[in-house]
Structure formats: structure tokens, C-alpha cells
C-alpha atoms as a PDB file:
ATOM      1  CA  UNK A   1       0.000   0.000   0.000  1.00  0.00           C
ATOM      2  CA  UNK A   2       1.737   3.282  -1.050  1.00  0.00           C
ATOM      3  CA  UNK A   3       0.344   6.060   1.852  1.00  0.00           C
ATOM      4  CA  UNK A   4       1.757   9.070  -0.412  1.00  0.00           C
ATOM      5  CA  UNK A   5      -0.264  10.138  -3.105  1.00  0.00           C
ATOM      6  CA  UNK A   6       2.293  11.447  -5.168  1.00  0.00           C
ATOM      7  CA  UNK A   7       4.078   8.286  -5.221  1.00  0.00           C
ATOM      8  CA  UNK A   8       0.677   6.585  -6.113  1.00  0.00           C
ATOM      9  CA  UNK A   9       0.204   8.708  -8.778  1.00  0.00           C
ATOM     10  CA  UNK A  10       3.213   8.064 -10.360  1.00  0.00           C
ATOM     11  CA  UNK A  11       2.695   4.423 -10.055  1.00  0.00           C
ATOM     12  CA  UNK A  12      -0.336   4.722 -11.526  1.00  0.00           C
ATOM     13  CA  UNK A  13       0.864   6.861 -14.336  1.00  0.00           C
ATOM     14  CA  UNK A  14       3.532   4.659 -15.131  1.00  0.00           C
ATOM     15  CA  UNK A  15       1.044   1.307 -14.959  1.00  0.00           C
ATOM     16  CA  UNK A  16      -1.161   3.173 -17.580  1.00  0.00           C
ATOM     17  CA  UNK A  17       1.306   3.929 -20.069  1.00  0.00           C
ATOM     18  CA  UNK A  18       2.841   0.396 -20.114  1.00  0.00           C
ATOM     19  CA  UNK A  19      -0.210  -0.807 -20.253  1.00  0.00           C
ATOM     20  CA  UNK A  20      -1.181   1.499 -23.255  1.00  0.00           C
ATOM     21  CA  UNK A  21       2.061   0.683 -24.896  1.00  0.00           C
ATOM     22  CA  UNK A  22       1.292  -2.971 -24.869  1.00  0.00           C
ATOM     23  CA  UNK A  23      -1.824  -2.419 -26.763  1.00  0.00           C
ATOM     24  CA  UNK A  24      -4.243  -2.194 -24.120  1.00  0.00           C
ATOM     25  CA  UNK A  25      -7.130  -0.001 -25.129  1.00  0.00           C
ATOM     26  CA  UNK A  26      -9.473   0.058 -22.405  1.00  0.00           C
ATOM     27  CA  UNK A  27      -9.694   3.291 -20.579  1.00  0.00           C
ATOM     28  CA  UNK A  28      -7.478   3.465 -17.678  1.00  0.00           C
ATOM     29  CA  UNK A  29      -7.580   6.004 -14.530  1.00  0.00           C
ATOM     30  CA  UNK A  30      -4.787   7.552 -15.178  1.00  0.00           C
ATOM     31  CA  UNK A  31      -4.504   9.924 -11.793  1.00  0.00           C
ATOM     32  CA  UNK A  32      -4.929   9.853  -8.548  1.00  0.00           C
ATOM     33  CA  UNK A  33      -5.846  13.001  -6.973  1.00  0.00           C
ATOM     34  CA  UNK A  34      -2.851  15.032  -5.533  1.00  0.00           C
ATOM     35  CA  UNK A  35      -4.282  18.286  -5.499  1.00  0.00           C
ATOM     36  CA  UNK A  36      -2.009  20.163  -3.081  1.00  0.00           C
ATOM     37  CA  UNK A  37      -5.044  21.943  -1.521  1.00  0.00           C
ATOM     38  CA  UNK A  38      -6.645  18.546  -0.888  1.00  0.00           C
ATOM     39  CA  UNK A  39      -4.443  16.316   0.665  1.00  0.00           C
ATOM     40  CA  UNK A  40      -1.497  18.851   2.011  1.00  0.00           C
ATOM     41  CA  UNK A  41       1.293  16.948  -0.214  1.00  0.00           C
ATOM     42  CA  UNK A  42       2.826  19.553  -1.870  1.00  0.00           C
ATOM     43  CA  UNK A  43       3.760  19.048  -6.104  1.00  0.00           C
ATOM     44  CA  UNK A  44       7.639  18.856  -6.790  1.00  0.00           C
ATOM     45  CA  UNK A  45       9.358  22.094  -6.885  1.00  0.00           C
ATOM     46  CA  UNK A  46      12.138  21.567  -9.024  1.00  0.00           C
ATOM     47  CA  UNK A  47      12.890  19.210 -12.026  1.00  0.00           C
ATOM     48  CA  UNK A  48      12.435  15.746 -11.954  1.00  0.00           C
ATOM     49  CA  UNK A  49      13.255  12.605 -13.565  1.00  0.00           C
ATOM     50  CA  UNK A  50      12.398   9.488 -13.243  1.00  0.00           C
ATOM     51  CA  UNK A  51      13.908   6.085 -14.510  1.00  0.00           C
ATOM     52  CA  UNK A  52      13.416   5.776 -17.822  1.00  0.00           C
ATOM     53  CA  UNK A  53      11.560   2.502 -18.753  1.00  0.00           C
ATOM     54  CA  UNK A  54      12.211   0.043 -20.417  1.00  0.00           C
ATOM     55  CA  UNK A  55      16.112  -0.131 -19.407  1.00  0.00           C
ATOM     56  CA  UNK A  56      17.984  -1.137 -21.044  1.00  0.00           C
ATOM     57  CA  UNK A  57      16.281  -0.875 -24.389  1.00  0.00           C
ATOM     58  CA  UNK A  58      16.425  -1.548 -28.251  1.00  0.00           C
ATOM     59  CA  UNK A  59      13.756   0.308 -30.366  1.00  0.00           C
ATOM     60  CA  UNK A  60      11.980   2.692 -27.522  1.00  0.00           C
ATOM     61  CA  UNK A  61      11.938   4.161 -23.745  1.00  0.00           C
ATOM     62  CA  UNK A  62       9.904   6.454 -21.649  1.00  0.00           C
ATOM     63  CA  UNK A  63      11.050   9.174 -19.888  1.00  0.00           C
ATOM     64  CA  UNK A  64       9.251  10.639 -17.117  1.00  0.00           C
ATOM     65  CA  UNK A  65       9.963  13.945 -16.022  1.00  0.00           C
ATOM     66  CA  UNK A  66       8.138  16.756 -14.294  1.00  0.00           C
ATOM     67  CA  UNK A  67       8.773  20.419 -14.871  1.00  0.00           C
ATOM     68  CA  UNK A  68       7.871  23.036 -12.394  1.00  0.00           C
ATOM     69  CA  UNK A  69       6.787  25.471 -14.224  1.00  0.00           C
ATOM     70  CA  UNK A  70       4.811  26.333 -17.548  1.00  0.00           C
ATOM     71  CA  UNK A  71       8.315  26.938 -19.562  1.00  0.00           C
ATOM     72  CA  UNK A  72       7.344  25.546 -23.251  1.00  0.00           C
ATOM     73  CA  UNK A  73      11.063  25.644 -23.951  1.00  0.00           C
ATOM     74  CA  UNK A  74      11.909  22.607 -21.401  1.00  0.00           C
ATOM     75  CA  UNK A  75      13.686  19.872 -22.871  1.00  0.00           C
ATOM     76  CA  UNK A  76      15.596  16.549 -22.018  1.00  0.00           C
ATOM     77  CA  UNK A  77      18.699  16.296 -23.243  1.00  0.00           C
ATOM     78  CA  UNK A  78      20.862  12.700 -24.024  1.00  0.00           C
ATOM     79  CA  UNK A  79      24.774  12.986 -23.123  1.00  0.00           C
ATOM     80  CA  UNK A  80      27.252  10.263 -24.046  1.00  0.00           C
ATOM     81  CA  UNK A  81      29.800   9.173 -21.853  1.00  0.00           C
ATOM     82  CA  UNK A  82      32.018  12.309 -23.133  1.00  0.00           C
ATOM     83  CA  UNK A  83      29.813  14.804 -21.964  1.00  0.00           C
ATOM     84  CA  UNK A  84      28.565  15.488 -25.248  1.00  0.00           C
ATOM     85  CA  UNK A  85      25.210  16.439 -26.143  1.00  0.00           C
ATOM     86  CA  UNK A  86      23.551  14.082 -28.973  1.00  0.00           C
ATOM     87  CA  UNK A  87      20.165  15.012 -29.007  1.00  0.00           C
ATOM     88  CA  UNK A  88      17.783  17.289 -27.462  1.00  0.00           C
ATOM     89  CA  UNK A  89      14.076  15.973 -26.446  1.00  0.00           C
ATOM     90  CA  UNK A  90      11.071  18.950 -26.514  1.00  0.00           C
ATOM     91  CA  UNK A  91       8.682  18.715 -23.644  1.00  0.00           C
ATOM     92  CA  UNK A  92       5.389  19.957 -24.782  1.00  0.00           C
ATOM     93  CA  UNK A  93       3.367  21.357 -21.604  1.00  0.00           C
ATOM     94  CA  UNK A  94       0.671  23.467 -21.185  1.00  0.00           C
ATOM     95  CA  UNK A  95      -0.065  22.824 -17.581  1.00  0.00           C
ATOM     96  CA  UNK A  96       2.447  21.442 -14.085  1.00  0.00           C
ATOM     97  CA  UNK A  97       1.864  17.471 -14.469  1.00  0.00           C
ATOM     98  CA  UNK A  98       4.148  14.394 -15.102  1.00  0.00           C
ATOM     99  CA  UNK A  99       4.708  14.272 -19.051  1.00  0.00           C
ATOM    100  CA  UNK A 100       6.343  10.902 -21.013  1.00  0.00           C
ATOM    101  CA  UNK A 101       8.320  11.592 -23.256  1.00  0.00           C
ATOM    102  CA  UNK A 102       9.060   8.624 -26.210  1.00  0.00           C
ATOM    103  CA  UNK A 103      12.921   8.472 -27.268  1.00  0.00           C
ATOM    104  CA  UNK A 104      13.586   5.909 -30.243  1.00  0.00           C
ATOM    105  CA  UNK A 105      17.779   6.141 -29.613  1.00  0.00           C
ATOM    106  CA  UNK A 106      18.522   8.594 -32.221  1.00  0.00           C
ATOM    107  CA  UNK A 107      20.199  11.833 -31.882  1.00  0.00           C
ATOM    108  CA  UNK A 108      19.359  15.053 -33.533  1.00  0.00           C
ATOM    109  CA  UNK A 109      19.939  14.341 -37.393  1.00  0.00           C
ATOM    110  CA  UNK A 110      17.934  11.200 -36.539  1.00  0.00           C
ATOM    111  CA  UNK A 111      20.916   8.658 -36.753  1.00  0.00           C
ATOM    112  CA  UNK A 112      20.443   5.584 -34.386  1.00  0.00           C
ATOM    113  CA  UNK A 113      23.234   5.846 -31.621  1.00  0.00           C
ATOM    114  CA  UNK A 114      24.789   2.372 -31.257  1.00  0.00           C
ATOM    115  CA  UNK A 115      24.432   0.145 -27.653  1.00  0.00           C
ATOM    116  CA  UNK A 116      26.417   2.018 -25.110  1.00  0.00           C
ATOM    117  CA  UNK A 117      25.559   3.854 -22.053  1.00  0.00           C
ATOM    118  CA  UNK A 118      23.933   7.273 -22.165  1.00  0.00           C
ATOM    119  CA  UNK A 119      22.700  10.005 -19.942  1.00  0.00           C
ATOM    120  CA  UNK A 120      19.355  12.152 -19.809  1.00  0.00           C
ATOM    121  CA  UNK A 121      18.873  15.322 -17.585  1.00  0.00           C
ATOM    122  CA  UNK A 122      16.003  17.907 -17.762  1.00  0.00           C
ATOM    123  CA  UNK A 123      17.151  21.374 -19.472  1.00  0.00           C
ATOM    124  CA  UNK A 124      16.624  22.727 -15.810  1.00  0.00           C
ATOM    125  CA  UNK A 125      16.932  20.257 -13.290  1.00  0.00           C
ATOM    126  CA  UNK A 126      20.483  18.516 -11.847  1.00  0.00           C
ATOM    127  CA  UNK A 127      18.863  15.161 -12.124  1.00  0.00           C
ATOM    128  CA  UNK A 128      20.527  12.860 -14.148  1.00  0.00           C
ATOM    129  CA  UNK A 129      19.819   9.358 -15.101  1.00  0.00           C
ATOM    130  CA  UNK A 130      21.406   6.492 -16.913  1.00  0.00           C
ATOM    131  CA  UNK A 131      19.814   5.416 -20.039  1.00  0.00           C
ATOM    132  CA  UNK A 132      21.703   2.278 -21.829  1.00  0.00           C
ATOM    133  CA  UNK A 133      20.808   0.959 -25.300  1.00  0.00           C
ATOM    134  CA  UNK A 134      21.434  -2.414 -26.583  1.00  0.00           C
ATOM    135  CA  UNK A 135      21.560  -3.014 -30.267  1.00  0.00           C
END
């Protein structure tokens, strides 16, 4: 049983979208309510990212990430093990919420990065997570 309802929420979100991904169709709750005014758990205030899922992968992962503000110009960005920035992931948002973003394994000019060990870390945030692709 998972007391926090941020936490749940995340769970949840994360149960939805796999199941979504492997072709469910049925409609899904896809929140559980964590108004701040409701239950007195406060959102995040900074970036965050979660574990990207599947990991390792071949053909696609999920990235989770939450952005703290309504800053269309947010972005994920994918590091090699140089430091080197390969490609750079828009996050869409209209409104604060946990947003998935789909990465296939390419970089920018769209060029499939071969199996190795990567890193992904919010445009904002100092959260960084390992991401590792196996071709």
C-alpha cells in the first residue's frame, strides 16, 4: 500500500502507459488526486526525472519527467559518456503534471546511436539518469 499520493500517482501513471504501450485499449484512470489543496502533499518544486523505462532498451523508452513550471522551452537532453550532447528531447506542456516523453535512440539528425551507455537530464533540473541501449 503506497500512503503518499504522489508516489501513487506516479505508479499509476507509469502502470497506464505500459499498459497502453502494450496495446491495451481500455480506458485506464490515469490519476490519482494530488491536489495540493486537498491532501497537504505539496507538487515537486524543481525538475524531476524518473527512470526511464524500459532499461535497457532496443527500439523505444519512456522518460518521465516533471517540470515546475509552464516553460514551453523545457527539454531533455541525451549525453554520451564524453559529456557530449547528442540530441535534445522537446517537452510539450501546457499545464504542471508528469509528461512521457518517447525516445527511439537517435540523436538530432535522426541517426540511431549504437548500444552504449547514455545520460538524460532535464534542461533545468540537476537530475541525471542512466539510459543504456542495446543493439
Amino acid at each position: 500500500i503506497i500512503h503518499d499520493r504522489r508516489i501513487a500517482n506516479i505508479f499509476v501513471q507509469e502502470f497506464a502507459a505500459r499498459y497502453h504501450e502494450s496495446g491495451g485499449s481500455a480506458e485506464l484512470y490515469s490519476k490519482v488526486d494530488a491536489d495540493a489543496e486537498q491532501t497537504g502533499i505539496a507538487a515537486p518544486t524543481d525538475y524531476q526525472l524518473l527512470q526511464n523505462y524500459p532499461n535497457p532498451f532496443n527500439q523505444n523508452t519512456v522518460i518521465t519527467c516533471w517540470v515546475p513550471d509552464t516553460n514551453n522551452k523545457a527539454t531533455i537532453d541525451i549525453y554520451n559518456t564524453r559529456g557530449e550532447r547528442l540530441a535534445r528531447l522537446p517537452i510539450a506542456r501546457n499545464a504542471k503534471k508528469w509528461v512521457r516523453i518517447s525516445w527511439d535512440g537517435t540523436d538530432d539528425g535522426h541517426n540511431k546511436l549504437p548500444s552504449g551507455i547514455y545520460f538524460a537530464k532535464t534542461s533545468g533540473g540537476s537530475v541525471t539518469i542512466k539510459i543504456i541501449i542495446v543493439r
